[in-house]
Every structure is written in C-alpha cells, then in structure tokens.
N, C-alpha and C. Protein backbone atom coordinates (compact mmCIF):
# COMPACT_ATOMS: atom_id res chain seq x y z
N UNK A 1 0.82 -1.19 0.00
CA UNK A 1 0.00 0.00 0.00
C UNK A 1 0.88 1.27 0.00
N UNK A 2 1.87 1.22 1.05
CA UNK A 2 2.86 2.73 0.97
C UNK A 2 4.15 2.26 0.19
N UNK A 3 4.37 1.18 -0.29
CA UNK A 3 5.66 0.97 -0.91
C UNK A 3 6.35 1.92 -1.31
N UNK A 4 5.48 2.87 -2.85
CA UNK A 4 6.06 3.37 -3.28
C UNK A 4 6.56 4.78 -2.12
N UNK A 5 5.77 5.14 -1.42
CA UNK A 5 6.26 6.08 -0.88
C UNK A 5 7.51 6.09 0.11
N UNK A 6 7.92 4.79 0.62
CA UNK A 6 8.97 4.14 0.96
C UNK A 6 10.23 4.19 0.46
N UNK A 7 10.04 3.71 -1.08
CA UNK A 7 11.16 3.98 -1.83
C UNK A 7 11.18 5.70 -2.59
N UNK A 8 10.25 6.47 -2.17
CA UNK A 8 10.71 8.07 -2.18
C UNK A 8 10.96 8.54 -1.55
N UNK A 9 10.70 8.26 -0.46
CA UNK A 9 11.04 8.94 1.21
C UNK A 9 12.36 8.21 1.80
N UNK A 10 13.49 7.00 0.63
CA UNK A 10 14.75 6.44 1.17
C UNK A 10 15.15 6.92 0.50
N UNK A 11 14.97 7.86 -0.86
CA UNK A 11 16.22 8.21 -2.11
C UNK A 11 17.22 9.13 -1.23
N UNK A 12 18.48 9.21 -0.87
CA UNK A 12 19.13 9.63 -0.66
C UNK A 12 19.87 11.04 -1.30
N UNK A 13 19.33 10.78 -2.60
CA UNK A 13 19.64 11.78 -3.38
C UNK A 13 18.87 12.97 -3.54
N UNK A 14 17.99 12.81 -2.91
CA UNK A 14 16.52 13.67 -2.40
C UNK A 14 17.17 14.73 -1.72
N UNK A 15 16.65 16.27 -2.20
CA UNK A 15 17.24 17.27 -1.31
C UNK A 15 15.44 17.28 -0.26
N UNK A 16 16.07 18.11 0.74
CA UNK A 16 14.83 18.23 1.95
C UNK A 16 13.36 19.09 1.20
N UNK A 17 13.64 19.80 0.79
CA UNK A 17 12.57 20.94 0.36
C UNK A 17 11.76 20.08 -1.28
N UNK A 18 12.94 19.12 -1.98
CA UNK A 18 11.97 18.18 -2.84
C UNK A 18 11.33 16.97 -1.83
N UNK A 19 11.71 16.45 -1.02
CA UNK A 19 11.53 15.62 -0.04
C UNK A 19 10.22 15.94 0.61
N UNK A 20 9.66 17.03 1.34
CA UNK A 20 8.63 16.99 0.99
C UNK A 20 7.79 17.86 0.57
N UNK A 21 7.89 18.55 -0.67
CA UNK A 21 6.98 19.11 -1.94
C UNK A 21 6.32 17.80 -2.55
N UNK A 22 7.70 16.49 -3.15
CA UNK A 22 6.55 15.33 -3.51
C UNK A 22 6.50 14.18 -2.74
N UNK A 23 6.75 14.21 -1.36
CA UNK A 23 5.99 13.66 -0.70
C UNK A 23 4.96 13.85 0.38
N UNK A 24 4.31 14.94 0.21
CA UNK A 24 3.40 15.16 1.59
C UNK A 24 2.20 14.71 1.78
N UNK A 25 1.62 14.50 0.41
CA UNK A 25 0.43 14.04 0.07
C UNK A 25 0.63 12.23 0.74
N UNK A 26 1.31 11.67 0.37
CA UNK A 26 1.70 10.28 1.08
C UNK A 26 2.03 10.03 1.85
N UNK A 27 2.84 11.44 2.71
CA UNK A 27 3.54 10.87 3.99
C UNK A 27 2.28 11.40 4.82
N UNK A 28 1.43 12.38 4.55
CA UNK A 28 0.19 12.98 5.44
C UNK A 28 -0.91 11.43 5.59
N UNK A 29 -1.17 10.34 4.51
CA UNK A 29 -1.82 9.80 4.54
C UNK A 29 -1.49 8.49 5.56
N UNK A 30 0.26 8.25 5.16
CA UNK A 30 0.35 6.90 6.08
C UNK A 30 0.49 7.61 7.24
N UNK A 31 0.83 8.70 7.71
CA UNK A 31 0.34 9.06 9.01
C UNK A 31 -0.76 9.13 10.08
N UNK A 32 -1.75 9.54 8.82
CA UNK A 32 -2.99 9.08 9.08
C UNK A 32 -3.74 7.93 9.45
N UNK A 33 -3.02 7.06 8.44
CA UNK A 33 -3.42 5.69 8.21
C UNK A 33 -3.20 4.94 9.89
N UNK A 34 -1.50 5.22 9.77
CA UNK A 34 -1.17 4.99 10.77
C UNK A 34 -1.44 4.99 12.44
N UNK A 35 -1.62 6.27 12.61
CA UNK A 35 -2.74 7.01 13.59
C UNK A 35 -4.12 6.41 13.73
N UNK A 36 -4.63 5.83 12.55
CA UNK A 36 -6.17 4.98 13.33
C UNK A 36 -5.87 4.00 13.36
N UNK A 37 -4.69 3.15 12.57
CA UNK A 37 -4.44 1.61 13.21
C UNK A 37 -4.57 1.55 14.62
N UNK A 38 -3.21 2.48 14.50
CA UNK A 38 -2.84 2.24 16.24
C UNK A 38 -3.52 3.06 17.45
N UNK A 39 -4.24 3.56 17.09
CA UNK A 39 -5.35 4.29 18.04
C UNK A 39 -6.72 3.03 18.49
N UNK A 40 -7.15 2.28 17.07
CA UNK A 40 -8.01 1.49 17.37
C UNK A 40 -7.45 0.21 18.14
N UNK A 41 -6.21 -0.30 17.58
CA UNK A 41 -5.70 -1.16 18.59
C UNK A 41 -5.81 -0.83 19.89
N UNK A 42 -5.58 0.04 20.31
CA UNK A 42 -5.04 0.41 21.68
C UNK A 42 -5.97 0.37 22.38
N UNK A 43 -7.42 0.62 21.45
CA UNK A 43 -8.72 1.34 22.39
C UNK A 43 -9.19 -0.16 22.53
N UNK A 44 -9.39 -1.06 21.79
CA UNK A 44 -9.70 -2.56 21.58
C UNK A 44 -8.52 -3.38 22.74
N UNK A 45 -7.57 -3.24 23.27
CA UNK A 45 -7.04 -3.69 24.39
C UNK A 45 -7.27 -3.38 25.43
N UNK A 46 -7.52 -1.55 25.23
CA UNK A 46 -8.55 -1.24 26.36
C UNK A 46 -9.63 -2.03 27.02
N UNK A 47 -10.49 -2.26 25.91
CA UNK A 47 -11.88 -2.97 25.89
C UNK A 47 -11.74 -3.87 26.23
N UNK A 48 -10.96 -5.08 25.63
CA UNK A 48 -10.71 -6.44 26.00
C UNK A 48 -10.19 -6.92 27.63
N UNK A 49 -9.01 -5.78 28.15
CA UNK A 49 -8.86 -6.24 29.32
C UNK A 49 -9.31 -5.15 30.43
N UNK A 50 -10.25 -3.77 30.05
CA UNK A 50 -10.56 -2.97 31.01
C UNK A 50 -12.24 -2.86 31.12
N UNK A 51 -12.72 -3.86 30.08
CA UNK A 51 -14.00 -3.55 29.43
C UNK A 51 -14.49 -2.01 29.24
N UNK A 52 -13.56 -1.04 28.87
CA UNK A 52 -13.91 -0.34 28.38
C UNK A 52 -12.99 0.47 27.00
N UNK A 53 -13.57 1.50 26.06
CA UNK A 53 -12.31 2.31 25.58
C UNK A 53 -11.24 3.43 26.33
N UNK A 54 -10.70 3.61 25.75
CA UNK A 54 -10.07 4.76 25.89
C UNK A 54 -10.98 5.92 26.38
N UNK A 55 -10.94 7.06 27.18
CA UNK A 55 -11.60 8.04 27.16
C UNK A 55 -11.55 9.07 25.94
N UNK A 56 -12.00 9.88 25.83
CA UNK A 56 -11.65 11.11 24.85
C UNK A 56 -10.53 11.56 25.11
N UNK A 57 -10.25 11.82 26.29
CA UNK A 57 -9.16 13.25 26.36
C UNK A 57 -7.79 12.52 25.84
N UNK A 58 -7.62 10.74 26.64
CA UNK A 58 -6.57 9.85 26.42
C UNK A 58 -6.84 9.75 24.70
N UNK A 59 -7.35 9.62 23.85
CA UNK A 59 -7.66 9.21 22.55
C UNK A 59 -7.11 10.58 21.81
N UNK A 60 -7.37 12.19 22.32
CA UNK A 60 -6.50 12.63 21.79
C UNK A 60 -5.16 13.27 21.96
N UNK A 61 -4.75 13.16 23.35
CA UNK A 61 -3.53 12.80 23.31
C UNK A 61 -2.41 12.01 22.91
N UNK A 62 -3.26 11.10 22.75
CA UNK A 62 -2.40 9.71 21.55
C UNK A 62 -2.33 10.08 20.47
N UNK A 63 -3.49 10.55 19.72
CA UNK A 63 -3.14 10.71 17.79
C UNK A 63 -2.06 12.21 17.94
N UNK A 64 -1.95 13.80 19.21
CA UNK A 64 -1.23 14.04 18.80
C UNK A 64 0.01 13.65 19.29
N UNK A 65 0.26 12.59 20.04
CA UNK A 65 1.93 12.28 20.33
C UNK A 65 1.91 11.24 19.18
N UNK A 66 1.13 10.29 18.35
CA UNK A 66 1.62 9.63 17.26
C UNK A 66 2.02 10.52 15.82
N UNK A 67 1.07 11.50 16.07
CA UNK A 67 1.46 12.63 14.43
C UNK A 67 2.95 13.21 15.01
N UNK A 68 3.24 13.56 16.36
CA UNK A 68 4.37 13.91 16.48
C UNK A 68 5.68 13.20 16.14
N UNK A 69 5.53 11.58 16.94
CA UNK A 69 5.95 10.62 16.85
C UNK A 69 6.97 10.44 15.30
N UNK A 70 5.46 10.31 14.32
CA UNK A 70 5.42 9.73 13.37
C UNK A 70 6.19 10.75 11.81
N UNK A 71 5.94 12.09 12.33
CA UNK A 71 6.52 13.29 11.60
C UNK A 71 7.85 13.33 11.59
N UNK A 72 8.31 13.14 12.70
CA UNK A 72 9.75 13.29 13.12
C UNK A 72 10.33 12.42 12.95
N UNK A 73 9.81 10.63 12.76
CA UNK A 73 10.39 9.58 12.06
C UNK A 73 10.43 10.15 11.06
N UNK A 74 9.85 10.27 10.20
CA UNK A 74 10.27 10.86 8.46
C UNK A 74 11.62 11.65 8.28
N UNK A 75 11.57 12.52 9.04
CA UNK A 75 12.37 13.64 9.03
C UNK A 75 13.73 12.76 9.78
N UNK A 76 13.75 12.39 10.62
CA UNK A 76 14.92 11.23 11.15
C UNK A 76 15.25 10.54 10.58
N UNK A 77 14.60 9.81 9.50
CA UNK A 77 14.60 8.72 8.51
C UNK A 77 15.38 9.06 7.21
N UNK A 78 14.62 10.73 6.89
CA UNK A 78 15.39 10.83 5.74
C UNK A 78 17.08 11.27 5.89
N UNK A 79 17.17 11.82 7.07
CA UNK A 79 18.57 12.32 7.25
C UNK A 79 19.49 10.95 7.71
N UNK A 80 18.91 10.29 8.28
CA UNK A 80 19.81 8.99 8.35
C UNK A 80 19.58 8.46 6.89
N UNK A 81 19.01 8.12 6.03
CA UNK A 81 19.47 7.75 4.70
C UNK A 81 20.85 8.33 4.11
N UNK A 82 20.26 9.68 4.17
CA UNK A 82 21.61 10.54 3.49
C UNK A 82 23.00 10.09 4.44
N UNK A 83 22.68 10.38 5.42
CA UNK A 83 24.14 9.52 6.73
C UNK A 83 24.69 7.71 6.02
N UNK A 84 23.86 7.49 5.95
CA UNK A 84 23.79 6.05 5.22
C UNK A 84 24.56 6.27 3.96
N UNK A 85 24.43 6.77 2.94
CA UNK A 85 24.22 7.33 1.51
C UNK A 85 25.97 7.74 1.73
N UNK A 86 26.05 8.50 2.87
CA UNK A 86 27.73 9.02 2.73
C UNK A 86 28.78 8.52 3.36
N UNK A 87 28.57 7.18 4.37
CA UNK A 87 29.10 6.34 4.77
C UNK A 87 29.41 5.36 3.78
N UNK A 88 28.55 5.41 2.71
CA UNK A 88 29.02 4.19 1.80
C UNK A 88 29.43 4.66 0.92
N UNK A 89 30.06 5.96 0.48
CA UNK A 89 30.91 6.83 0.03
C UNK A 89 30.19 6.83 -1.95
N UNK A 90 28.66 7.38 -1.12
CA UNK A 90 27.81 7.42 -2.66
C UNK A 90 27.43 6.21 -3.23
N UNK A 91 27.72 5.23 -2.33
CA UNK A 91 27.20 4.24 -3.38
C UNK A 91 25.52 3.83 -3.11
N UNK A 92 25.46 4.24 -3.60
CA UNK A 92 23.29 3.77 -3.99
C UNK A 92 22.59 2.23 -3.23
N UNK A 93 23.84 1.53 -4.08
CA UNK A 93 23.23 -0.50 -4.29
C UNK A 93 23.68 -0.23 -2.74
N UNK A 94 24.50 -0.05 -2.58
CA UNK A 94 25.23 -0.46 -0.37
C UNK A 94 24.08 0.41 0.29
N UNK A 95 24.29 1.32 -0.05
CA UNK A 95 23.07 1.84 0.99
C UNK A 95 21.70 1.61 0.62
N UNK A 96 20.93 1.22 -0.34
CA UNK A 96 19.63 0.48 -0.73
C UNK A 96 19.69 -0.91 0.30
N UNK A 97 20.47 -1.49 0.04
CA UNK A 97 20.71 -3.04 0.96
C UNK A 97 20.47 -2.36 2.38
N UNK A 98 21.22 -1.41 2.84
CA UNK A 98 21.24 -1.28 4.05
C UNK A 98 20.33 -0.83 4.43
N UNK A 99 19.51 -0.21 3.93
CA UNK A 99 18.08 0.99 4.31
C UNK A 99 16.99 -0.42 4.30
N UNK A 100 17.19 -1.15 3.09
CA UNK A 100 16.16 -2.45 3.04
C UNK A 100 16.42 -3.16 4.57
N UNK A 101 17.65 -3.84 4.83
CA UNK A 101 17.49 -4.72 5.95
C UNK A 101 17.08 -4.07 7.10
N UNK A 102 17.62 -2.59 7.40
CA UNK A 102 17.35 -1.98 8.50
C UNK A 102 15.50 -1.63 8.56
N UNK A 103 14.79 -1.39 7.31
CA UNK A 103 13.36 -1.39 7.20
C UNK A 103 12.70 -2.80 8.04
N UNK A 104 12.74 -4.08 6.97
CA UNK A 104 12.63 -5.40 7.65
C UNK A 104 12.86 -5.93 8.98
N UNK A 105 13.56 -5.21 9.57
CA UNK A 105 13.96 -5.78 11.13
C UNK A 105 13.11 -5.25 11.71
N UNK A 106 12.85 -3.76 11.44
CA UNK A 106 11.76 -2.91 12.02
C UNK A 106 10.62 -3.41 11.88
N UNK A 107 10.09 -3.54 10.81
CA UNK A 107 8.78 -4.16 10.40
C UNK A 107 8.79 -5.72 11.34
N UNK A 108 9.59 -6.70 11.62
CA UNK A 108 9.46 -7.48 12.35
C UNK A 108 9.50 -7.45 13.49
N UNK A 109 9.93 -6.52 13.90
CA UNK A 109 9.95 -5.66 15.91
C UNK A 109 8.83 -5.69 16.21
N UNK A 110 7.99 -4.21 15.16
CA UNK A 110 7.13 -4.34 14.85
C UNK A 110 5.87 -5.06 15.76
C-alpha cells in the first residue's frame, strides 16, 4: 500500500525541500493511516482487558503524540538515509541493501 512512498522517502539523493513538496500528500496519509491503526488497537485492548475504551481526552492525546511521533520519524529517517548514503561513500546498491534490511527488522519488531 505505501511501498512506493517508501522507496521516495529512502532516495538519498533527495534534497529536503523536494523531499517533501513530492511527498506530503503520502507521507500525510500513512500518518494518518497509521494514527487509526494504532489508536483502534489500543482502544480494543482497552476494551478487551478494562471492558472499556479509551476516554476522549486519552484518545487525543495519543493521535497528537503519534502525528508527532510519526513526523519526526520521516524527518529522522530521511537524514539517516543521506548519513547512510555518505558512509558508503555514494554508493546507492550499499546503501539500498542497508536501508532495506534496517526497514525489515523494524517491520518485524514491529
């Protein structure tokens, strides 16, 4: 679903101000996206072991510490690419490998 925006938001070769002009529209959405996954999870564990949800006030304190959260991964993400990108002294394929395995581990933490 966000793939592609994955592999625009790792180009290394990406300056910040193109970074996000064409990505905001995608990175605003998996944020979004993101934000009711894990909001409904949370409220559904609520339920399951408190028999109840979340309150309001707790429900929006969560979506804004996850938009915070989740903004500042991007922005962390893309500057460690470029860190990545110049450790491997420009090379693209080394740092693609490395941005891939370091993605996958995450996603399996996860």
């Amino acid at each position: 679903m966000f793939t592609d925006l994955y592999f625009k938001t790792t180009d290394p070769k990406m300056g910040f101000s193109d970074f996000v002009k064409e990505n905001l529209r995608g990175i605003s959405l998996s944020i979004l996206f993101h934000t009711l996954i894990y909001v409904l999870f949370l409220n559904l564990v609520s339920f399951i072991f408190l028999n109840k949800p979340l309150t309001l006030k707790i429900n929006v304190k969560l979506v804004i510490s996850l938009f915070i959260i989740m903004i500042l991964g991007y922005i962390a993400r893309f500057y460690q690419v470029k860190d990545i990108y110049q450790r491997y002294e420009n090379n693209l394929e080394q740092t693609r490998k490395h941005i891939d395995k370091a993605y996958v581990t995450w996603v399996f933490l996860g």
